[in-house]
C-alpha atoms as a PDB file:
ATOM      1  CA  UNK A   1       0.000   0.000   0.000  1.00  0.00           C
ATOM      2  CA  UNK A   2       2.330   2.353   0.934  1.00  0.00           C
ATOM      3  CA  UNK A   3       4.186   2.126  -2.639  1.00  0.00           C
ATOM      4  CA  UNK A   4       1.186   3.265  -4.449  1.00  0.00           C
ATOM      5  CA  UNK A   5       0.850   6.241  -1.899  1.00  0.00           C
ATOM      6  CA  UNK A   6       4.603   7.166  -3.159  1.00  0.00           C
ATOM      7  CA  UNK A   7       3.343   6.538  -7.138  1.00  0.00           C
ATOM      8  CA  UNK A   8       0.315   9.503  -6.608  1.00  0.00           C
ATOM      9  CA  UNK A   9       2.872  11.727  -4.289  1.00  0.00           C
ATOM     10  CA  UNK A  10       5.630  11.499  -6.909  1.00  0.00           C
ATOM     11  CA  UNK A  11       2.409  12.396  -9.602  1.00  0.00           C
ATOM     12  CA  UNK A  12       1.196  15.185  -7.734  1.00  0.00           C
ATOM     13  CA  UNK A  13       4.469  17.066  -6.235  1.00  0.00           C
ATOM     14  CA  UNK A  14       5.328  18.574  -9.396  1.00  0.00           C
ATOM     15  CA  UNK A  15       1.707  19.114 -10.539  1.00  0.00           C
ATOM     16  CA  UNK A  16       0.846  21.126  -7.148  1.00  0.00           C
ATOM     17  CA  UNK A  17       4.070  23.206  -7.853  1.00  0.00           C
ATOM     18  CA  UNK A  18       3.161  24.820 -10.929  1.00  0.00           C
ATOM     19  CA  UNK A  19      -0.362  24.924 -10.168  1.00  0.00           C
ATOM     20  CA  UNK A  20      -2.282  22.250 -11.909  1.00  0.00           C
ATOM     21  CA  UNK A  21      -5.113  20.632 -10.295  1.00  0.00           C
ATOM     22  CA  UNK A  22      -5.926  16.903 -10.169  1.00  0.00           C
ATOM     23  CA  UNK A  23      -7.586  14.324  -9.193  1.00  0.00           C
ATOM     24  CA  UNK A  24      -5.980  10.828  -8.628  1.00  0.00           C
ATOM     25  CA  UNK A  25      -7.681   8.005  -8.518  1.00  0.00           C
ATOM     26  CA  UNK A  26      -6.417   4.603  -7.333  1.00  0.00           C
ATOM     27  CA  UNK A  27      -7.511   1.120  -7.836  1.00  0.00           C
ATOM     28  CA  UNK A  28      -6.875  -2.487  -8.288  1.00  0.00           C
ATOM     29  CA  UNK A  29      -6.306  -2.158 -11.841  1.00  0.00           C
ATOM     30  CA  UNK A  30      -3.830   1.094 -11.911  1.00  0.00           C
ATOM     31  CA  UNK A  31      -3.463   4.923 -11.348  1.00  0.00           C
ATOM     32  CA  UNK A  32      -4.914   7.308 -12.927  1.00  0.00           C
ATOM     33  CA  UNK A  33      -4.208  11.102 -13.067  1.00  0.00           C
ATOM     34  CA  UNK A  34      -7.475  13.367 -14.531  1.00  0.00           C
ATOM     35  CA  UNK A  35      -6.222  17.056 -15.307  1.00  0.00           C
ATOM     36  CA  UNK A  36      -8.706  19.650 -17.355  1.00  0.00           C
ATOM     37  CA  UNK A  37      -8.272  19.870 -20.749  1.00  0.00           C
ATOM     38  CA  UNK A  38      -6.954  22.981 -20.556  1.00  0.00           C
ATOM     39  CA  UNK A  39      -4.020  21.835 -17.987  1.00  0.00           C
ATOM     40  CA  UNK A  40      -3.506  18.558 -20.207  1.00  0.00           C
ATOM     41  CA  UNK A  41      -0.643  19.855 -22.168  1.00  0.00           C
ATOM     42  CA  UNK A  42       1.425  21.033 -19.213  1.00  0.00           C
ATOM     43  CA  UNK A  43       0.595  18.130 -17.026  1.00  0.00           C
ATOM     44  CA  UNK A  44       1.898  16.311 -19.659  1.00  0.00           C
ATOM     45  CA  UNK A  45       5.109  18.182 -19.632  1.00  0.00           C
ATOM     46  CA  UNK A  46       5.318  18.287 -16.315  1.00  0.00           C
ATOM     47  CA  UNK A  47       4.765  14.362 -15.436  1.00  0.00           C
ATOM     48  CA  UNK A  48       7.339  13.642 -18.401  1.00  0.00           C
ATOM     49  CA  UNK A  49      10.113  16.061 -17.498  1.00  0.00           C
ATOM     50  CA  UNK A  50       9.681  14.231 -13.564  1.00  0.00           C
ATOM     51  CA  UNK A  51      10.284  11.043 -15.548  1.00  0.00           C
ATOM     52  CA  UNK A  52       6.557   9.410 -15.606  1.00  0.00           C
ATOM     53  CA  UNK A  53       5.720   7.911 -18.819  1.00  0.00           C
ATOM     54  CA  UNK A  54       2.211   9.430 -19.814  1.00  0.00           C
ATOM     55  CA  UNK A  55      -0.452   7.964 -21.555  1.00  0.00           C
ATOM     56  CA  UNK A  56      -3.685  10.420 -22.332  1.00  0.00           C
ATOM     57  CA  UNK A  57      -6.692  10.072 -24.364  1.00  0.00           C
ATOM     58  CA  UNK A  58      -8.446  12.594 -25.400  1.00  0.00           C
ATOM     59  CA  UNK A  59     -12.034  13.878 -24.685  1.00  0.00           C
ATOM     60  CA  UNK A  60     -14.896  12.425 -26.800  1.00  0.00           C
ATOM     61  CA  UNK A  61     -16.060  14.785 -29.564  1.00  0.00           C
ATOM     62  CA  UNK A  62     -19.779  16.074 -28.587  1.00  0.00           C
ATOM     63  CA  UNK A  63     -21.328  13.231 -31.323  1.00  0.00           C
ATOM     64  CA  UNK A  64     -19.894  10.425 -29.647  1.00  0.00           C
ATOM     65  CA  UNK A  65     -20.893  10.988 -26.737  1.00  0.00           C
ATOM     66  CA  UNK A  66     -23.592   9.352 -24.444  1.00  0.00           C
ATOM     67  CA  UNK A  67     -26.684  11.576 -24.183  1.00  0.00           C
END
């Protein structure tokens, strides 16, 4: 347990530094890191330049998604 606590701390140090909010969410499968689309690109930047590999996918388009 306590390794995934260090996982989402080493996530959201450099995040909280430059401002970006998040919200991290945590379970048996992996952890995930949701940022607003329009903190996406420097989240990005930041989590890479702290060494994190990032995968992202982008928002649905308005026709695809469930109404």
């Amino acid at each position: 347990m306590f390794e995934e606590t260090s996982i989402v701390l080493s996530v959201a140090e450099p995040e909280s530094e430059s401002d970006v909010g998040i919200l991290a969410v945590s379970s048996f499968n992996g952890n995930y890191v949701l940022v607003r689309s329009r903190d996406a690109a420097a989240a990005v930047n930041l989590l890479a330049g702290a060494g994190h590999r990032v995968e992202y996918s982008k928002r649905p388009s308005q026709s695809n998604r469930a109404r």
